[in-house]
N, C-alpha and C. Protein backbone atom coordinates (compact mmCIF):
# COMPACT_ATOMS: atom_id res chain seq x y z
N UNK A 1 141.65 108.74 76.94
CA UNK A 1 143.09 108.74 77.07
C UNK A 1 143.45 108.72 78.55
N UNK A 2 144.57 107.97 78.90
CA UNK A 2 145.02 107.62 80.42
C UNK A 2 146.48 108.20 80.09
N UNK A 3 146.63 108.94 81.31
CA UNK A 3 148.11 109.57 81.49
C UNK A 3 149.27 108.35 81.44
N UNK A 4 149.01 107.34 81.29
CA UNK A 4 149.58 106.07 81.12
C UNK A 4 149.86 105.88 80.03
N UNK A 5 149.21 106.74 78.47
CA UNK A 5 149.39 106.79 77.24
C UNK A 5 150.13 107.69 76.70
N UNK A 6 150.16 108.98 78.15
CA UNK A 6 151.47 109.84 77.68
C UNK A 6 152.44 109.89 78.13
N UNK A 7 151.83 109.91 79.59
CA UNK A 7 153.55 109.99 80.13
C UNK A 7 153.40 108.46 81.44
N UNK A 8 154.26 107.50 80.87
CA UNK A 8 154.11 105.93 81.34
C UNK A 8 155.20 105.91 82.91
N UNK A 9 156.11 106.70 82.84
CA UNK A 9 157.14 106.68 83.69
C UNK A 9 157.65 107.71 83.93
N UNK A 10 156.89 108.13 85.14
CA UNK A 10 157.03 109.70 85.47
C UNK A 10 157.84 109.46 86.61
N UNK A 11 159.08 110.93 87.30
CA UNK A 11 160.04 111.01 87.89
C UNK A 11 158.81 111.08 89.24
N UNK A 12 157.92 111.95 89.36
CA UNK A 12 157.27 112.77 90.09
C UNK A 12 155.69 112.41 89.93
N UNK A 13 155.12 112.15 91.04
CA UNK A 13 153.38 111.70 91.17
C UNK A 13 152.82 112.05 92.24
N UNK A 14 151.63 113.28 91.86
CA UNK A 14 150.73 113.50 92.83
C UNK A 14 149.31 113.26 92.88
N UNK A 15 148.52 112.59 93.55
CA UNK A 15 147.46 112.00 93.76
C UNK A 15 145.98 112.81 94.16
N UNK A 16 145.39 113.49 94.02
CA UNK A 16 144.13 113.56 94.99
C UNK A 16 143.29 113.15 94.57
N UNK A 17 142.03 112.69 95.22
CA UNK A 17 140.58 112.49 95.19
C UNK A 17 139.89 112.72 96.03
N UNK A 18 138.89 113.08 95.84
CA UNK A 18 137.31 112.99 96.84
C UNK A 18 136.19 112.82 96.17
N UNK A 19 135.18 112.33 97.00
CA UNK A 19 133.83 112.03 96.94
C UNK A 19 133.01 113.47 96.47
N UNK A 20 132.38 113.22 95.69
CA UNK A 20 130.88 114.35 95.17
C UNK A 20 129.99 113.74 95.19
N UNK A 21 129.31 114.25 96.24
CA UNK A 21 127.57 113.54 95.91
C UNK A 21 126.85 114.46 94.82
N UNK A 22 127.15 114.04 93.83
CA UNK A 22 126.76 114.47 92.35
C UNK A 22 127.19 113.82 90.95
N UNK A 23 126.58 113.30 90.62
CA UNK A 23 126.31 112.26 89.21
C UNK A 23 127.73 113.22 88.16
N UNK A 24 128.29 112.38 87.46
CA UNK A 24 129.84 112.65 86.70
C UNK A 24 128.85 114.15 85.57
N UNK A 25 127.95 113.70 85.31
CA UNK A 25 127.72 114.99 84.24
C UNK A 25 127.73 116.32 84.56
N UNK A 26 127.20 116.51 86.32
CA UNK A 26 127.08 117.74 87.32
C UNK A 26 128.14 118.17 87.61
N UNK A 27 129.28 116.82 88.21
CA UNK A 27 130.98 117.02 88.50
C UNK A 27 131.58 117.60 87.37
N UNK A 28 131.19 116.83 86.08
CA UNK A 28 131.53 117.89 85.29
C UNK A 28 131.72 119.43 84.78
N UNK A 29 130.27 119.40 84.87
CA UNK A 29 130.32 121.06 84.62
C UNK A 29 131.02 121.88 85.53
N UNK A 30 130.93 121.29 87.12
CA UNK A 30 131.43 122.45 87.68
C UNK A 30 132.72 122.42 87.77
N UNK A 31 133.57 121.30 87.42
CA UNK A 31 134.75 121.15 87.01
C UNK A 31 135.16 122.29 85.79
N UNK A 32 134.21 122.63 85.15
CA UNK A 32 134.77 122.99 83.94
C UNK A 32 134.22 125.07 84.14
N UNK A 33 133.62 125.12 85.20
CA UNK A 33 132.99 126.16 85.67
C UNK A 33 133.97 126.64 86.69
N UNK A 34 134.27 125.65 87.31
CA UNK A 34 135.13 126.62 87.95
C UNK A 34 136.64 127.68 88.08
N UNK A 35 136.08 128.91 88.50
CA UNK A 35 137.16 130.12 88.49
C UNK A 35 138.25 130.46 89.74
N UNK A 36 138.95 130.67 88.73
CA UNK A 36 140.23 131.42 89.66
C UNK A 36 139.71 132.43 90.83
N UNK A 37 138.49 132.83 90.23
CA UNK A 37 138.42 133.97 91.63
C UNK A 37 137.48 133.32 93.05
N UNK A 38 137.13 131.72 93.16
CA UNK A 38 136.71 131.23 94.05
C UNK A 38 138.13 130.21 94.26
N UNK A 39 139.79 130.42 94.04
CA UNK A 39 140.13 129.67 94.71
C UNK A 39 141.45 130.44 95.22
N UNK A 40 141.18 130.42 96.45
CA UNK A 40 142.17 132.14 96.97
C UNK A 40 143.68 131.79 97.34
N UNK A 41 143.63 130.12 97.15
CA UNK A 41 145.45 129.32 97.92
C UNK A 41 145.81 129.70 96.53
N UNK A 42 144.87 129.18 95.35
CA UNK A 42 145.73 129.35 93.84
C UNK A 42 146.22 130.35 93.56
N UNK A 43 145.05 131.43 93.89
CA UNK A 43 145.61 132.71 93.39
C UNK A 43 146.95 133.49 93.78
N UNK A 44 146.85 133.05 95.53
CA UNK A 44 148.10 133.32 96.00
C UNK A 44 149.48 132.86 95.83
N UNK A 45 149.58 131.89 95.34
CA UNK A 45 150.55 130.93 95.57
C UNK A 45 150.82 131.22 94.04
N UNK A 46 150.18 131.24 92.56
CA UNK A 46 150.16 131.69 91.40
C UNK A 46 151.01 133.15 91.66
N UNK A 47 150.51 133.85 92.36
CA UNK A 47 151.17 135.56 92.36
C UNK A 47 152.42 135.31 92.99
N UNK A 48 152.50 134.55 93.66
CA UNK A 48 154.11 134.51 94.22
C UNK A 48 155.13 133.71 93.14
N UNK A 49 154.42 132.29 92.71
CA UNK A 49 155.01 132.03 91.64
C UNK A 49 155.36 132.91 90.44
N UNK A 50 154.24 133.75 89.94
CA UNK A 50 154.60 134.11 89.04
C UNK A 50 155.32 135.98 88.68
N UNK A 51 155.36 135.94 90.30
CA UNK A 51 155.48 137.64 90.31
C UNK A 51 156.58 137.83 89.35
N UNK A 52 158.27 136.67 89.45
CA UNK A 52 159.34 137.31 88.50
C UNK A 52 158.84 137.10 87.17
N UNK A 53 157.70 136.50 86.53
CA UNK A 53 157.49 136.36 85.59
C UNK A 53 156.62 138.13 85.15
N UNK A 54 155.83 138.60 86.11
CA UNK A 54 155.12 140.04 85.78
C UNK A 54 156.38 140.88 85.79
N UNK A 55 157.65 140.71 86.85
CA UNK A 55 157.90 141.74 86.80
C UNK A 55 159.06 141.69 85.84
N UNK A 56 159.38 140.59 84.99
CA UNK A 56 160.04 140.62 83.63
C UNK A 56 159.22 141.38 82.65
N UNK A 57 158.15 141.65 82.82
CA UNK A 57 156.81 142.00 81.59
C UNK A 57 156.41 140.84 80.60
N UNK A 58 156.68 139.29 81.49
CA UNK A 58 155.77 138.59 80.71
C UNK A 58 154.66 138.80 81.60
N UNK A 59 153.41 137.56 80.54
CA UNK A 59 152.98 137.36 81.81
C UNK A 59 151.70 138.12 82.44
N UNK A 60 151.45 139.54 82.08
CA UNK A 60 150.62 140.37 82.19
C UNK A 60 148.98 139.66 82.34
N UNK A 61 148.49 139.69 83.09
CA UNK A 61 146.77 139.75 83.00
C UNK A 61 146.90 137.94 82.87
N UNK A 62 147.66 136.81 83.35
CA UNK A 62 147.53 135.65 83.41
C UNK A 62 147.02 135.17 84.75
N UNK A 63 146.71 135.83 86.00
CA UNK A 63 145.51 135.55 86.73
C UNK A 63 144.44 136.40 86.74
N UNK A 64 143.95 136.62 85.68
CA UNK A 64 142.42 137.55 85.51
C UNK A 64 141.69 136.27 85.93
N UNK A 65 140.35 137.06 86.37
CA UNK A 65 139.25 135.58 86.26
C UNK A 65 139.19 134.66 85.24
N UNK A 66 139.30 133.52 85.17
CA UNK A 66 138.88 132.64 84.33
C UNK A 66 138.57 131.37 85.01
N UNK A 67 138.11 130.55 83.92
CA UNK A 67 138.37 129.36 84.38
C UNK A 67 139.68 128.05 84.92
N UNK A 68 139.62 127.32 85.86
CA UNK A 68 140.96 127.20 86.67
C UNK A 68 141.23 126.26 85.03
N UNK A 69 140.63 125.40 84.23
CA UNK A 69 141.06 124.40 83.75
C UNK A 69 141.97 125.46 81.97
N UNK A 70 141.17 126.51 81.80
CA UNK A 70 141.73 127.06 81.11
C UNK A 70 143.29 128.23 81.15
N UNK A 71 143.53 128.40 82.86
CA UNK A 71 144.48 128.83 83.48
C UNK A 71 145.60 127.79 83.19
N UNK A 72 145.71 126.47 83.16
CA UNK A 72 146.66 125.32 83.83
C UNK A 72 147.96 126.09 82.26
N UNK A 73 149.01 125.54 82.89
CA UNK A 73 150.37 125.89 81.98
C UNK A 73 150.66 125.15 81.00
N UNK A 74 149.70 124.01 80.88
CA UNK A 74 149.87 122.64 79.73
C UNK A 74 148.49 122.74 79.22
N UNK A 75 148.76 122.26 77.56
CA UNK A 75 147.62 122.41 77.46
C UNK A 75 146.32 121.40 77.35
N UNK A 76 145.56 121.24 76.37
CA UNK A 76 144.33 120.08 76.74
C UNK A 76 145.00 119.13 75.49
N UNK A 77 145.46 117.96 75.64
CA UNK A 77 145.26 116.84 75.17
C UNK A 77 144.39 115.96 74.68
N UNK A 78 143.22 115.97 75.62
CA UNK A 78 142.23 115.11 75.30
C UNK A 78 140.95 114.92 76.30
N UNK A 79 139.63 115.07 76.14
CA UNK A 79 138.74 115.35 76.41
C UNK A 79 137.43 114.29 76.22
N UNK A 80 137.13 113.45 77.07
CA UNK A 80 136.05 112.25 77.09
C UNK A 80 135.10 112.69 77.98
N UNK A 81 134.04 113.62 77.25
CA UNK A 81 133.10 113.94 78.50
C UNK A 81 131.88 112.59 78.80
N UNK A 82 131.71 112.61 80.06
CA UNK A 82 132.00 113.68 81.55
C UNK A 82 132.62 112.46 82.20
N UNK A 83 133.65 111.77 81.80
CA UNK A 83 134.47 110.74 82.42
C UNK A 83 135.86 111.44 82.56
N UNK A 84 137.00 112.20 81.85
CA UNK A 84 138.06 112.44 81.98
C UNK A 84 138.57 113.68 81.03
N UNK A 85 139.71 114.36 81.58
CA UNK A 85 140.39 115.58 81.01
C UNK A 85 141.91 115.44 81.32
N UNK A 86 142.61 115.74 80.25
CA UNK A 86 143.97 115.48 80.45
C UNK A 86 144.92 116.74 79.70
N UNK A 87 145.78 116.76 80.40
CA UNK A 87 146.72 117.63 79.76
C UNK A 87 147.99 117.67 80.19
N UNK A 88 148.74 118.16 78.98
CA UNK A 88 150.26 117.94 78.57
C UNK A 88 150.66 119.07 77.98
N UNK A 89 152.54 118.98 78.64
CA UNK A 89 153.23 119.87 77.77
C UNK A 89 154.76 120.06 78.17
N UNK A 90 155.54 120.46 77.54
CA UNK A 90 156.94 120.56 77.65
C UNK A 90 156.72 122.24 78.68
N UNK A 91 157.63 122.02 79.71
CA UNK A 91 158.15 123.24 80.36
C UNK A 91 159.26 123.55 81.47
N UNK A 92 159.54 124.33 81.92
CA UNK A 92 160.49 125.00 81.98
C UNK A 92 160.61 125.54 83.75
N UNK A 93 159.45 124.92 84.23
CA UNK A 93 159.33 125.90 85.35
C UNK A 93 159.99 126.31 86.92
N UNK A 94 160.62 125.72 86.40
CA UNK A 94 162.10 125.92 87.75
C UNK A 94 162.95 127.04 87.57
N UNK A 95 162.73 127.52 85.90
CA UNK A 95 163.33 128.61 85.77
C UNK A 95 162.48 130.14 86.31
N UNK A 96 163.43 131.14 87.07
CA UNK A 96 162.28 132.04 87.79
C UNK A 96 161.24 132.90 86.76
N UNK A 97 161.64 133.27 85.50
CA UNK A 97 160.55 133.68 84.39
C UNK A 97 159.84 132.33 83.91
N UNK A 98 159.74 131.67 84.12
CA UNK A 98 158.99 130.29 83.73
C UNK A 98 159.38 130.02 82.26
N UNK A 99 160.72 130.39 81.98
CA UNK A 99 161.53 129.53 81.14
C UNK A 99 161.15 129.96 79.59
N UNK A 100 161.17 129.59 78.58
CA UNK A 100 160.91 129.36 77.09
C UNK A 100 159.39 128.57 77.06
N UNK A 101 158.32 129.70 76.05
CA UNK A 101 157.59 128.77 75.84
C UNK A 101 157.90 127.29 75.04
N UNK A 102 157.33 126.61 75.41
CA UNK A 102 157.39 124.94 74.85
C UNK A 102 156.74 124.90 74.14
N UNK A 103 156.78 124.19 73.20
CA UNK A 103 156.62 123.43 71.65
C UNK A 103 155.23 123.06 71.28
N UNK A 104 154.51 123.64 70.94
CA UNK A 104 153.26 122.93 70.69
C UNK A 104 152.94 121.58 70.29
N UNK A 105 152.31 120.54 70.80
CA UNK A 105 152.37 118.87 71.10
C UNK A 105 151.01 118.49 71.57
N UNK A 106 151.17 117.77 70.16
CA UNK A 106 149.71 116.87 70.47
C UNK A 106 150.10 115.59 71.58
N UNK A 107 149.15 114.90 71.44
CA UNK A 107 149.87 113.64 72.47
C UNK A 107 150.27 112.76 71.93
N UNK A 108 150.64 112.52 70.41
CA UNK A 108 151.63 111.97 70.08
C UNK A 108 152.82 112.49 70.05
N UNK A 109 152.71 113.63 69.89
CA UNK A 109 154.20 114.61 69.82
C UNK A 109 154.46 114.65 71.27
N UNK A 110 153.91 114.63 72.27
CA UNK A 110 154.07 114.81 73.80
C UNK A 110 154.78 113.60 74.52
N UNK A 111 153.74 112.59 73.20
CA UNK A 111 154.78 111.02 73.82
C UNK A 111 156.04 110.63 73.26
N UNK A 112 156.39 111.23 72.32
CA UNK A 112 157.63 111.30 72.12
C UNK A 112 158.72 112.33 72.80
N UNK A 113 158.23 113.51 72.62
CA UNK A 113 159.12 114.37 72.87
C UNK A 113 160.32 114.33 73.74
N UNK A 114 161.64 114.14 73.61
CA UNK A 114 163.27 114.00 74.10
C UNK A 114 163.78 115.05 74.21
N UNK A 115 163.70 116.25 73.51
CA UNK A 115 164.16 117.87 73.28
C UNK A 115 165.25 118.32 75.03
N UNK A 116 166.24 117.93 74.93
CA UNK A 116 167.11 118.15 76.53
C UNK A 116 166.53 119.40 76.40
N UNK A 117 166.51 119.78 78.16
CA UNK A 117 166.34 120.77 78.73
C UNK A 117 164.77 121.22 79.03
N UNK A 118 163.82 120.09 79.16
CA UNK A 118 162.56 120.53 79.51
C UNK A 118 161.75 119.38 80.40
N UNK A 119 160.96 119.79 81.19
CA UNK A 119 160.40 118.55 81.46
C UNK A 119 158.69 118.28 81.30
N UNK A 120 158.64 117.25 81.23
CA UNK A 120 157.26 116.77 80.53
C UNK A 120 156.37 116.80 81.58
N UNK A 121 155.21 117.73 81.64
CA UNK A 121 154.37 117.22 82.91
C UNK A 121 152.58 117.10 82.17
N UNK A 122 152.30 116.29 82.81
CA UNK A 122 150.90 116.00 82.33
C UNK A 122 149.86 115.61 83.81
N UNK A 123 148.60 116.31 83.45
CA UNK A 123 147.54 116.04 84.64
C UNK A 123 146.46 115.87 84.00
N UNK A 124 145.52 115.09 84.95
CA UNK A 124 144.36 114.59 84.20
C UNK A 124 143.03 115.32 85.61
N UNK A 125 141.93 115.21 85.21
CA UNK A 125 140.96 115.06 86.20
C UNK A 125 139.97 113.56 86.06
N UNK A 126 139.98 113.08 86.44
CA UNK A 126 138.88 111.87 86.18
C UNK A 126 137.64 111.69 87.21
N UNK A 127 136.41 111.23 86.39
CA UNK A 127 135.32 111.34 87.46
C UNK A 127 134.81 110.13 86.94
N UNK A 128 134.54 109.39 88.20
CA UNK A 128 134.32 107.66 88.38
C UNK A 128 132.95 107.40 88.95
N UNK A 129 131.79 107.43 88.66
CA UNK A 129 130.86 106.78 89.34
C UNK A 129 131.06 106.31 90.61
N UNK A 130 130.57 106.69 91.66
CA UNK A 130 130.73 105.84 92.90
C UNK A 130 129.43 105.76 93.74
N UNK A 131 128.52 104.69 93.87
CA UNK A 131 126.95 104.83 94.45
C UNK A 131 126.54 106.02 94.25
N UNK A 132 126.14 106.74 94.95
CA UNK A 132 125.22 107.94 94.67
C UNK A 132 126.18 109.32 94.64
N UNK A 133 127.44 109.02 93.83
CA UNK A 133 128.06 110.36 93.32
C UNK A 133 129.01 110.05 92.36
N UNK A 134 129.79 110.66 92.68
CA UNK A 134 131.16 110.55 91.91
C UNK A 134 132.36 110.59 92.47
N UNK A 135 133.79 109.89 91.87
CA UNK A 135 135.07 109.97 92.94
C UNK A 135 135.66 110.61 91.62
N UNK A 136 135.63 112.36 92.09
CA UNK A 136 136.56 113.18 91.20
C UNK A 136 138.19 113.29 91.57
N UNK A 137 139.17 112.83 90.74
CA UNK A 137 140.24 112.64 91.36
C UNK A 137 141.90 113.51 90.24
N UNK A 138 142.65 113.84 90.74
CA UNK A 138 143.83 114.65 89.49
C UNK A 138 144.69 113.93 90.15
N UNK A 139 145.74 113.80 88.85
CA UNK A 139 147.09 113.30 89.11
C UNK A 139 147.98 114.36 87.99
N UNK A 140 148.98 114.28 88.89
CA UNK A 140 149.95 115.41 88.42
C UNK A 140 151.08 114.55 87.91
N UNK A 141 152.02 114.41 86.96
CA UNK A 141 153.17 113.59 86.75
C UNK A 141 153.96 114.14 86.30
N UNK A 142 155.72 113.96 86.18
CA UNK A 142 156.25 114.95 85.41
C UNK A 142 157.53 114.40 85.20
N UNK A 143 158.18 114.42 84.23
CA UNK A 143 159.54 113.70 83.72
C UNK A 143 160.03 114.48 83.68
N UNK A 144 161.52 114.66 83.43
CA UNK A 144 162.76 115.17 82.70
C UNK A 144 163.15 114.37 81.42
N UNK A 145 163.20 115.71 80.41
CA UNK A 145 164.27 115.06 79.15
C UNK A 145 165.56 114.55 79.64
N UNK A 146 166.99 115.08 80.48
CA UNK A 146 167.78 114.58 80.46
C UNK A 146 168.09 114.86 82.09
N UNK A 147 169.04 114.21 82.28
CA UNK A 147 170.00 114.64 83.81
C UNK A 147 170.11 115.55 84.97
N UNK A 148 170.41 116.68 83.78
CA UNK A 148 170.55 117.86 84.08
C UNK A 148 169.62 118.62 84.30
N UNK A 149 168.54 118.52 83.63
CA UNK A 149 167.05 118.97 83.84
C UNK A 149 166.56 118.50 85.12
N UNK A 150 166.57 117.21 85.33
CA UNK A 150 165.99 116.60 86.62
C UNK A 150 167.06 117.01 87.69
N UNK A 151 168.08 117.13 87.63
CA UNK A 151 168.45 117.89 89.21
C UNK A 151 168.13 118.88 89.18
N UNK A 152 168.01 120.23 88.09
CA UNK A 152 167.24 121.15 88.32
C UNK A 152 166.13 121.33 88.44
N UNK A 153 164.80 120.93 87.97
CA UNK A 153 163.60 120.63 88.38
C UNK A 153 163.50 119.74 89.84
N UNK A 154 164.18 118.83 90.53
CA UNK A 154 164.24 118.23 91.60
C UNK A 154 164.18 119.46 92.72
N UNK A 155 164.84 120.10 92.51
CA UNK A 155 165.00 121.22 94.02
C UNK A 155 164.26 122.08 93.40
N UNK A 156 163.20 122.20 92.34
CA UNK A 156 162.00 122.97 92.75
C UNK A 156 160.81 122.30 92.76
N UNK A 157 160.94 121.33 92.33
CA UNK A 157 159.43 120.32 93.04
C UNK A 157 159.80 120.26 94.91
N UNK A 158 160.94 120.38 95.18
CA UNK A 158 161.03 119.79 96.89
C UNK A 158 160.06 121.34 97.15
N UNK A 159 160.76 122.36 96.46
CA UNK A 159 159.38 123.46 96.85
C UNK A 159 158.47 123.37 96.59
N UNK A 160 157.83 123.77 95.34
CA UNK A 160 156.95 123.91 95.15
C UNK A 160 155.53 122.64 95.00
N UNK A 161 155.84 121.67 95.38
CA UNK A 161 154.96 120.09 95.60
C UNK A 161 154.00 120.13 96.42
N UNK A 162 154.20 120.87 97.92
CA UNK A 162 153.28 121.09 98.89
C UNK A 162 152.41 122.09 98.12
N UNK A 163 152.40 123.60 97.42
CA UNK A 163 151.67 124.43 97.20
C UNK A 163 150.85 123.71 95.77
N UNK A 164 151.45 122.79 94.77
CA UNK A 164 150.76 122.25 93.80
C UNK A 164 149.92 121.54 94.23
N UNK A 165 150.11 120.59 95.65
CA UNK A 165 148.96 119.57 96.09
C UNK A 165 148.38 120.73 96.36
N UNK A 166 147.97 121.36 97.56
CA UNK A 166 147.24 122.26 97.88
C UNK A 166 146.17 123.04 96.40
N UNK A 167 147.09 123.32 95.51
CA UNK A 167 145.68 123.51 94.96
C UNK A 167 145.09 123.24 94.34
N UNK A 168 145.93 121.41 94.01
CA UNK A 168 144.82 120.64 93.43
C UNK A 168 143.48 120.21 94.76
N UNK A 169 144.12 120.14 96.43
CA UNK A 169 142.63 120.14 96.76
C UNK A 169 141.94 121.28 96.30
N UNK A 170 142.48 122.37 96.76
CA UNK A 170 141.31 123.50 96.65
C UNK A 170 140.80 123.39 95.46
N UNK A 171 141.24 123.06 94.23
CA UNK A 171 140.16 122.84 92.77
C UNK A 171 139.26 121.98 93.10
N UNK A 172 139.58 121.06 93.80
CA UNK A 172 138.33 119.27 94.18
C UNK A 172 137.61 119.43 95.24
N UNK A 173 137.82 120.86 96.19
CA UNK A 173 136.83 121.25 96.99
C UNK A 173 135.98 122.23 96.10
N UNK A 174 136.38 123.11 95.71
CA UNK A 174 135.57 124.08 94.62
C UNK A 174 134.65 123.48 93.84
N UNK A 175 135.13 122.35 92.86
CA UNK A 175 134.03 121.67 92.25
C UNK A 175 133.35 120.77 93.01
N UNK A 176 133.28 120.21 94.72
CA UNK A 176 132.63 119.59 94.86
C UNK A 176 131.40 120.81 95.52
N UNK A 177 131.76 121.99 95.93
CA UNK A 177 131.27 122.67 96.80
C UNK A 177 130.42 123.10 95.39
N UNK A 178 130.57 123.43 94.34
CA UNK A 178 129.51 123.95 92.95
C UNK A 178 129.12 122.82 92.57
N UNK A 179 129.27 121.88 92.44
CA UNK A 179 128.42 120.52 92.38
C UNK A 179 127.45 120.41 92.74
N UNK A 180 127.17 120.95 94.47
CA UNK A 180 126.28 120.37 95.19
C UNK A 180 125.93 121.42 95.84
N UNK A 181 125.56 122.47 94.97
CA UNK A 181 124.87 123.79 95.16
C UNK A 181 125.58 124.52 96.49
N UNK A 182 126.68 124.55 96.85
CA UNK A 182 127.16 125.33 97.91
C UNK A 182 128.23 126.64 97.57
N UNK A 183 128.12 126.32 96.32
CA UNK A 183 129.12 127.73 96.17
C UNK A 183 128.32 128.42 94.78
């Protein structure tokens, strides 16, 4: 599945990649190995995001250690190992408690979904063969259901965009650094 199958025309697109000198099955695992407690921008930038969410009393024990891919706020869509991982979901997050949970959605329900007042964001990881490694790369995308949603989500992507790139590198340094036996 290609984020092109869920979400085709996104308001919002963020890009990273880098090189792993390590074969897609190795990128894999440590893609799928890696924890919240080896990535210290996430964790921080997560606690600031989500402090009005603890100190509403949601929310509790949602940066314990885990894994970063089982942390993400959308959930898994679809899974082609050790070529690609994707995920989707309706949310809310401009609001300072991070809004109403969203609707449970497969990715047909995800590619439809219109419901005003939420916006659609979906990210993938993909790992590409490249000579003697791999080009592990995420894209972040994200729509609005209606108008009104997208000017409100607009002035919190102008924030929060720099700290989301940031830790999609720090995830693509983490798995390249456990890839290739350095962490």
């Amino acid at each position: 599945m290609e984020l092109d199958d869920v979400l085709p025309r996104p308001e919002h697109v963020t890009r990273q990649a880098r090189f792993v000198a390590a074969p897609p099955a190795v990128v894999w695992e440590a893609l799928h190995d890696v924890r919240l407690s080896v990535l210290p921008v996430t964790l921080a930038l997560s606690a600031v995001r989500f402090l009005p969410v603890v100190l509403s009393g949601r929310g509790v024990g949602q940066l314990h250690d885990r894994p970063f891919l089982d942390a993400l706020p959308v959930p898994l869509l679809a899974s082609d190992p050790p070529s690609a991982v994707v995920f989707g979901g309706a949310l809310q997050a401009w609001r300072p408690t991070g809004g109403d949970d969203g609707p449970a959605l497969d990715a047909e329900q995800f590619r439809r979904f219109t419901q005003r007042g939420w916006v659609m964001a979906a990210m993938d990881f993909r790992l590409t063969p490249r000579g003697n490694g791999t080009e592990l790369s995420s894209e972040t995308r994200v729509m609005s259901t209606d108008a009104e949603t997208r000017r409100r989500f607009d002035r919190y992507w102008r924030l929060v965009r720099p700290g989301s790139s940031a830790i999609r590198w720090e995830v693509l340094t983490a798995v390249e650094l456990r890839a290739t036996g350095r962490l």
